[in-house]
Protein backbone atom coordinates (compact mmCIF):
# COMPACT_ATOMS: atom_id res chain seq x y z
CA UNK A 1 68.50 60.03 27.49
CA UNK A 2 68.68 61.59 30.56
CA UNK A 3 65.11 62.38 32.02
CA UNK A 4 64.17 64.56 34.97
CA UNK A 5 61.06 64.63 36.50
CA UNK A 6 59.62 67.99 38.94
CA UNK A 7 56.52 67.36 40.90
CA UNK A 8 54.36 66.52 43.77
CA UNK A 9 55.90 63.62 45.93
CA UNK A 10 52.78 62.99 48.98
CA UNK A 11 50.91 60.20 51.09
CA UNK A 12 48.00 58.98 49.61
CA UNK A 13 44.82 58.00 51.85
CA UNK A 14 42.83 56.09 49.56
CA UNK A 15 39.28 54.98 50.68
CA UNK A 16 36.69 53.13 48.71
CA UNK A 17 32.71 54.32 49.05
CA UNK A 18 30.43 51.18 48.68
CA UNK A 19 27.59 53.27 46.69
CA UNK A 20 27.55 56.10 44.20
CA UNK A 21 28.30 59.43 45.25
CA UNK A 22 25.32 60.51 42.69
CA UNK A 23 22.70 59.11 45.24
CA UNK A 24 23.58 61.47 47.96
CA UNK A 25 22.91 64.39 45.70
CA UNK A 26 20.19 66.51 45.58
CA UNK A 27 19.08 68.50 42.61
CA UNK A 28 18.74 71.84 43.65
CA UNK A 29 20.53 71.77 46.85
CA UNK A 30 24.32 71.75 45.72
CA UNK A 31 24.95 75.29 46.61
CA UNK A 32 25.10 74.42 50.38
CA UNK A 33 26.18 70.30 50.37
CA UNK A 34 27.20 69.17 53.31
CA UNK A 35 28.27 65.06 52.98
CA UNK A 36 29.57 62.32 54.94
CA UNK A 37 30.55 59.09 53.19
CA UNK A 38 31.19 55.75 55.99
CA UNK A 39 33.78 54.21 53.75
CA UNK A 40 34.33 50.65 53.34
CA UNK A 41 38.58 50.47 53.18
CA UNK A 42 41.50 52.54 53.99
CA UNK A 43 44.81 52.40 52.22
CA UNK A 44 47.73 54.82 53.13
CA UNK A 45 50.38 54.45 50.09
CA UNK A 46 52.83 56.32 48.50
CA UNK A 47 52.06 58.85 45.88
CA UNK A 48 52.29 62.14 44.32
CA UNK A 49 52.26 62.97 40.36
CA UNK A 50 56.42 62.98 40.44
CA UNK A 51 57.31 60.58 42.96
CA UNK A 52 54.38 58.33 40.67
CA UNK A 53 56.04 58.68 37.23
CA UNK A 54 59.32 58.69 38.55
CA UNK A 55 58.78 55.30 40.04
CA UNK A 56 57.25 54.19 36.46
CA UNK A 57 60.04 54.70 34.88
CA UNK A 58 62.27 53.45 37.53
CA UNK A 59 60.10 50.23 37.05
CA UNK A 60 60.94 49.72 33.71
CA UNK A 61 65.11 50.33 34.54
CA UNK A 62 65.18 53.78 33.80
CA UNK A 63 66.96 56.23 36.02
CA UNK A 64 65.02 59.18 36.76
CA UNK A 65 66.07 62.27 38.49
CA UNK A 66 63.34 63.63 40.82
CA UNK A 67 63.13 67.04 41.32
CA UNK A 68 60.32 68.21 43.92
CA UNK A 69 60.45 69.40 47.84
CA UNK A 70 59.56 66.98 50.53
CA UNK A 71 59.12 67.14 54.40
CA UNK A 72 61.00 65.59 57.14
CA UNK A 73 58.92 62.14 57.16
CA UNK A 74 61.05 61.73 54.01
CA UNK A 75 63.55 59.16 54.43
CA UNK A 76 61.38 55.92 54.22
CA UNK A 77 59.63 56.85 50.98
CA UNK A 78 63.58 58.26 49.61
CA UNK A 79 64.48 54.55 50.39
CA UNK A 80 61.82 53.03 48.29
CA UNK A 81 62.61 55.17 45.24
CA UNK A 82 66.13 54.54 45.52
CA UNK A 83 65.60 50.55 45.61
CA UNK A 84 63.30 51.31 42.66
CA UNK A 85 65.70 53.26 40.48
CA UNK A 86 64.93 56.81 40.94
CA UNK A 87 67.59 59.40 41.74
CA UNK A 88 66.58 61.61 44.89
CA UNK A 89 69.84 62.92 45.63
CA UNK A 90 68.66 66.21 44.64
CA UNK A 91 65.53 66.59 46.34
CA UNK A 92 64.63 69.37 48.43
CA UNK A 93 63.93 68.59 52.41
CA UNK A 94 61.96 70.39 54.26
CA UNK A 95 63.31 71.48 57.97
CA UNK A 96 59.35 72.08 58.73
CA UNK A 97 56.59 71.24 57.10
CA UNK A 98 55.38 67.32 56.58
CA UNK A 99 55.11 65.77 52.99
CA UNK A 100 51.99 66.70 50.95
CA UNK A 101 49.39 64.45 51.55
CA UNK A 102 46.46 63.00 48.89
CA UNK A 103 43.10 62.09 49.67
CA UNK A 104 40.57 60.44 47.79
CA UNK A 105 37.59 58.10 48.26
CA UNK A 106 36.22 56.34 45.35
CA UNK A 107 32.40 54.83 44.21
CA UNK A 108 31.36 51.78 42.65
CA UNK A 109 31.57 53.91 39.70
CA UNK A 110 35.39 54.76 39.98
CA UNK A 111 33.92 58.45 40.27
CA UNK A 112 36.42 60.28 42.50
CA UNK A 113 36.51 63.28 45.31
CA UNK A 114 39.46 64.02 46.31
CA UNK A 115 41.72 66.80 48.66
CA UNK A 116 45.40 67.64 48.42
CA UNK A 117 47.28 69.30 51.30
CA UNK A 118 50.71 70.74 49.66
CA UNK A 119 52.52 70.79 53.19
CA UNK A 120 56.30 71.03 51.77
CA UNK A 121 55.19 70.95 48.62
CA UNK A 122 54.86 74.84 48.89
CA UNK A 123 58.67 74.99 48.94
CA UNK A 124 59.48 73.99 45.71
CA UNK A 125 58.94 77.52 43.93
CA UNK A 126 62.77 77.13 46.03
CA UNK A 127 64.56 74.80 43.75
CA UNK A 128 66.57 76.38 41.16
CA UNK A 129 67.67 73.83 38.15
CA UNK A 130 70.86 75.29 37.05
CA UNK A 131 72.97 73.97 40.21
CA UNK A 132 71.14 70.40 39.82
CA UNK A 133 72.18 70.67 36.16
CA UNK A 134 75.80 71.03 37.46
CA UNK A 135 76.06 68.24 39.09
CA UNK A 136 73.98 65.73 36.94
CA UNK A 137 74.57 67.25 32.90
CA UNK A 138 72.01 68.63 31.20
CA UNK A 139 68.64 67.27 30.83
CA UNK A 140 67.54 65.80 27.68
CA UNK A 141 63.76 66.24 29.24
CA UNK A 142 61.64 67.80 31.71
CA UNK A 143 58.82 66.56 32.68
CA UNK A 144 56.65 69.41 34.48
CA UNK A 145 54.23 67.72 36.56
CA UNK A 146 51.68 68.64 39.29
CA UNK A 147 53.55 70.81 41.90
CA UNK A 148 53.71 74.10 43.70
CA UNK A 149 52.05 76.48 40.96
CA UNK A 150 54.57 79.19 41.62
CA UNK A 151 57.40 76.24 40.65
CA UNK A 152 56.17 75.00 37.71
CA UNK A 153 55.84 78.57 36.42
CA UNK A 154 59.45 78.98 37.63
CA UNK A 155 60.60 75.47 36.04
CA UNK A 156 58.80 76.19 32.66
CA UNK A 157 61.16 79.58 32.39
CA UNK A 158 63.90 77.80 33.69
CA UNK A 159 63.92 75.52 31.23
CA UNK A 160 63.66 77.84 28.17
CA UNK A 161 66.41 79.58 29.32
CA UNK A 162 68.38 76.70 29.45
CA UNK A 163 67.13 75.25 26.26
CA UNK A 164 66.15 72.44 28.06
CA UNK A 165 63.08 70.34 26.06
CA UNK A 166 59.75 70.34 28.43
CA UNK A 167 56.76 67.75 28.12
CA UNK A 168 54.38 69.61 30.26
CA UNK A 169 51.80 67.41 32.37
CA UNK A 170 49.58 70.34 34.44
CA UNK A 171 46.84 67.79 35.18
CA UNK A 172 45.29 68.60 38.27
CA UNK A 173 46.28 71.77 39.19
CA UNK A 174 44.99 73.26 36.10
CA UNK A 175 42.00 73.87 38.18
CA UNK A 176 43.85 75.94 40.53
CA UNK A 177 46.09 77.86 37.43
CA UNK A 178 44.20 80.89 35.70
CA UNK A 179 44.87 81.24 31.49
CA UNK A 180 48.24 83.01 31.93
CA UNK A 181 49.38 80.68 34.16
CA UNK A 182 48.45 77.96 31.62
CA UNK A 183 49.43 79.25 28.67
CA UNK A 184 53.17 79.83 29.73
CA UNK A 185 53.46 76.15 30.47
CA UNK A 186 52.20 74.98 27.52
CA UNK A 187 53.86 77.28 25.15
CA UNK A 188 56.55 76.22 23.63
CA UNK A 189 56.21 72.39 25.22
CA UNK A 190 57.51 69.55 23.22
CA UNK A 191 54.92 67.10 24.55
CA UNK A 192 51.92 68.23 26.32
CA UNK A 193 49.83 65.66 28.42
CA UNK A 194 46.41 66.04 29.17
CA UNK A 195 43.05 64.05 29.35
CA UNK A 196 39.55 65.18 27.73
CA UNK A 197 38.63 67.17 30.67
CA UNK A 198 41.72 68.79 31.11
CA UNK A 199 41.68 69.66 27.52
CA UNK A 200 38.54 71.40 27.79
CA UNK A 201 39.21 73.28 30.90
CA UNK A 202 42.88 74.69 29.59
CA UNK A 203 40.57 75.71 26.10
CA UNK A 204 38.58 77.67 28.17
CA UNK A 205 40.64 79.39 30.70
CA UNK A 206 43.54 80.33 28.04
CA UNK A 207 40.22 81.65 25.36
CA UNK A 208 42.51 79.66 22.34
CA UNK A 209 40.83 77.64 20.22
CA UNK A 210 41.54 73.87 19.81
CA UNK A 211 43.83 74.55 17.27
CA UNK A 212 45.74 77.30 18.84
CA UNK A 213 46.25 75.35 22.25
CA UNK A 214 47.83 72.06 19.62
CA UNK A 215 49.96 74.87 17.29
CA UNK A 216 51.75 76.26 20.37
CA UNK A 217 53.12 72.20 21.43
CA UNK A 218 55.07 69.57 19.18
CA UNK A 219 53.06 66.93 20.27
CA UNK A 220 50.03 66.82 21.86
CA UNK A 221 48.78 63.40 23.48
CA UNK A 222 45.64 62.92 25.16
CA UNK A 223 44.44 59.85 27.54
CA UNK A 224 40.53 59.41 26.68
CA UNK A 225 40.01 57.02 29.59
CA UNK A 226 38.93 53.25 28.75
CA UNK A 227 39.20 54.40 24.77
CA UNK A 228 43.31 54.61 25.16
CA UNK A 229 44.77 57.69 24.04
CA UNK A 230 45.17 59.73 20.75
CA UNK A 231 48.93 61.31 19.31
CA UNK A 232 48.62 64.70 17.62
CA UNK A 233 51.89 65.73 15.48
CA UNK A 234 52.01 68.06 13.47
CA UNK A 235 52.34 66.90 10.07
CA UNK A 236 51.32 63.64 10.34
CA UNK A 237 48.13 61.73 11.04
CA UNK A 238 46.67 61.15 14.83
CA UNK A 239 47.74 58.33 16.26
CA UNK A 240 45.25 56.13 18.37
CA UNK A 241 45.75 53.51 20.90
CA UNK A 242 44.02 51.14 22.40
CA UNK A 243 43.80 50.14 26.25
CA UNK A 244 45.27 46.20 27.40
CA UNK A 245 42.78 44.00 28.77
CA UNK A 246 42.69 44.87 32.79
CA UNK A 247 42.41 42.00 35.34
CA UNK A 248 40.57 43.89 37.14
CA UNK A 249 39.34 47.57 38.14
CA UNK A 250 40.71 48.19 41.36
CA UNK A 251 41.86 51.76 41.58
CA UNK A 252 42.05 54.72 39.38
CA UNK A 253 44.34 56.87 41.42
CA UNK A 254 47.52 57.07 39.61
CA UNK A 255 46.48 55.99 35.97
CA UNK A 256 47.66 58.76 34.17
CA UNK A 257 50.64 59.57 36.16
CA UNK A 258 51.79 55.78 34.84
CA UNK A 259 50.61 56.01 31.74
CA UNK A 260 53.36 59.19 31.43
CA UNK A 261 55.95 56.69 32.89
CA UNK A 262 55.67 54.38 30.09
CA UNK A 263 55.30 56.69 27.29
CA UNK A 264 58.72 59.19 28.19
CA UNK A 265 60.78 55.76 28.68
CA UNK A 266 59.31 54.96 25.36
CA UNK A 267 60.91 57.75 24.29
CA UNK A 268 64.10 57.73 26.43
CA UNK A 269 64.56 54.45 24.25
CA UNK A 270 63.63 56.30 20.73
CA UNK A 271 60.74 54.57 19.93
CA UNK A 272 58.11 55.70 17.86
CA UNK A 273 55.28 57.76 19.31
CA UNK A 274 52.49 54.57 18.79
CA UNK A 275 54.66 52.44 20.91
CA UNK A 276 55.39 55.28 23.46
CA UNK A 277 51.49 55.30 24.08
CA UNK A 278 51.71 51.59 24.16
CA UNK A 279 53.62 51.18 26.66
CA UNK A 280 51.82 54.05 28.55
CA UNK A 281 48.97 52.02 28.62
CA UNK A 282 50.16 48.79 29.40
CA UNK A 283 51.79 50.52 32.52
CA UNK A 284 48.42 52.69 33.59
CA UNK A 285 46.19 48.69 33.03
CA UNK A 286 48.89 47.50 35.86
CA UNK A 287 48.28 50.55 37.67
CA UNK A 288 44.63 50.40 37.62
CA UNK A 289 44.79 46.54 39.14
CA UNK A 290 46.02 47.23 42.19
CA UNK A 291 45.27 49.48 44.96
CA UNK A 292 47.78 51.94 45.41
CA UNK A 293 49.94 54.24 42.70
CA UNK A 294 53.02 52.29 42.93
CA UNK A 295 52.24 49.12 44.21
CA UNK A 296 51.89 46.86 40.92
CA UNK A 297 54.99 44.51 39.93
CA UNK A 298 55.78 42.08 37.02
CA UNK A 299 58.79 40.06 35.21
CA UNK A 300 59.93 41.30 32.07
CA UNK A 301 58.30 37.60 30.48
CA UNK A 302 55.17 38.56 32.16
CA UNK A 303 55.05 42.45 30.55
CA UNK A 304 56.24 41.03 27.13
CA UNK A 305 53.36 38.51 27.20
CA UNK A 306 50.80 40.66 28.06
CA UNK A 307 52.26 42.96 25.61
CA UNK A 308 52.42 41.02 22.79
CA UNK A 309 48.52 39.80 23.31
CA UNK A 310 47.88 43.61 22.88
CA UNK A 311 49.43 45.33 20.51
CA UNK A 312 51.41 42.22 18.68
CA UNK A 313 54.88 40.42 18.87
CA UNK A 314 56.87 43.14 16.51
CA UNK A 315 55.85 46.04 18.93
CA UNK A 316 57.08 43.23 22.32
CA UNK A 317 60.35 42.41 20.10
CA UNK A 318 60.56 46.29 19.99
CA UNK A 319 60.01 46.66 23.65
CA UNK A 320 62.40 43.82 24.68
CA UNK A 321 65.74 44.89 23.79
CA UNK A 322 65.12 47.79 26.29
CA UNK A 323 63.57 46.67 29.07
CA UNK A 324 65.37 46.12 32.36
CA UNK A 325 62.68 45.28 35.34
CA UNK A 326 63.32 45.80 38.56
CA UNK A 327 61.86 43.49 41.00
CA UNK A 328 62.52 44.74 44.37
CA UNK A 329 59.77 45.68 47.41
């Protein structure tokens, strides 16, 4: 199955808060806040919502074709994809601008507040898909993740001209999307990705009902934090799925982007939709351990173990057959 994957690639400055941001808060002052937050640690990593799933799948031995603009700082964080499976050879470059850059700081609560400068991310609305389909055959999936607004607009059309399926993953720029916006990425989607939030917020800016945002999608999955994630088909009954016993709580940043990884190479390897979730969530409780989007590692023993403690030795002995880690820094 050949996958390709359009979004964000950025630097992420991650910074941990040793309090909650709730007790600097006022009630009845939040129309003029004006903060500062001494944080306790600073981690600069690699990240952005493409360059993150991309490097998910890559993880797990897929070979994911990257589709997003970056700026001339690029060749470093190329090199590290590359080593980690992901196909960048048709990634737009920059001659100006700098890679997008992420920043968030983090509570004891693992409540988040975050900025995003695009920097070359603004050039994507550039990339056209029909000479990358030239050169690589068509795609059996695109995944349209946080980018450039005006480019995931143009990738959504794109790909219905080309007949080209579409799991659609707006995520954090649905904030910055109006209805329209929102409701021509969606429409039509095979898989559509969102968590409870996001749910609520594309409800209310396209004015459909529940029921009209799931009727215009094949599948619908949505990530419901700590509780897993539920699998909406139509036809059949939701799917639920529970969340692998973390190590530890270490970052948030990330977590969803990973748990996309694992479910599309769950389907790259035609598994059913429970195990696709599975795997998403195994891959987001690795994420969430360590600090950093794509910083977590493990043998194929150790994934199958932890695994198989989770969701049961038939769905590891399903898992197994496909997966090909790649253990490289």
């Amino acid at each position: 199955m050949k996958v390709a994957v359009a979004g964000s690639v950025g630097g992420d400055h991650i910074m941990s808060f040793g309090g909650k941001f709730t007790d600097s808060l006022v009630a009845g002052s939040l129309s003029k806040v004006s903060l500062s937050f001494l944080v306790d640690t600073l981690q600069i990593r690699r990240g952005g919502c493409g360059a993150n799933i991309s490097f998910g799948m890559g993880a797990l031995g897929l070979n994911p074709i990257l589709i997003a603009a970056v700026g001339k700082d690029w060749v470093d964080y190329q090199a590290w994809l590359n080593r980690h499976g992901v196909d960048t050879s048709h990634v737009l470059v920059s001659k100006t601008l700098h890679t997008a850059t992420f920043m968030v700081t983090t509570d004891t609560e693992l409540n988040q507040i975050a900025s995003f400068f695009p920097g070359a991310m603004s050039e994507a609305r550039n990339i056209e898909l029909a000479p990358i389909i030239a050169k690589t055959g068509k795609f059996d999936l695109l995944v349209i993740s946080p980018d450039d607004p005006q480019a995931m607009m143009a990738y959504s059309q794109m790909a219905r001209d080309l007949k080209i399926p579409v799991a659609a993953d707006p995520s954090q720029q649905l904030a910055r999307m109006d209805g329209k916006e929102i409701a021509q990425l969606i429409d039509g989607a095979k898989y559509l990705f969102l968590n409870e939030y996001e749910l609520a917020l594309a409800i209310q800016k396209t004015g459909w009902t529940d029921r009209q945002l799931f009727d215009r999608v094949q599948v619908r999955v949505v990530t419901l934090g700590s509780k897993g994630a539920q699998i909406e088909e139509h036809g059949k009954e939701t799917i639920y799925v529970g969340v692998p016993k973390e190590k530890a709580k270490l970052d948030p940043t990330g977590v969803g982007d990973n748990f996309r990884s694992g479910f599309i190479a769950g389907l790259a390897w035609g598994l059913s939709h429970e195990r696709c979730g599975q795997l998403g969530s195994m891959l987001a409780t690795y994420c969430i351990e360590t600090t950093g989007t794509q910083e977590y590692h493990f043998t194929k023993d150790e994934f199958l173990s932890r695994f198989e403690v989770a969701y049961g030795k038939s769905g590891a002995d399903e898992v197994k057959p496909h997966l090909n880690v790649r253990l490289v820094g």
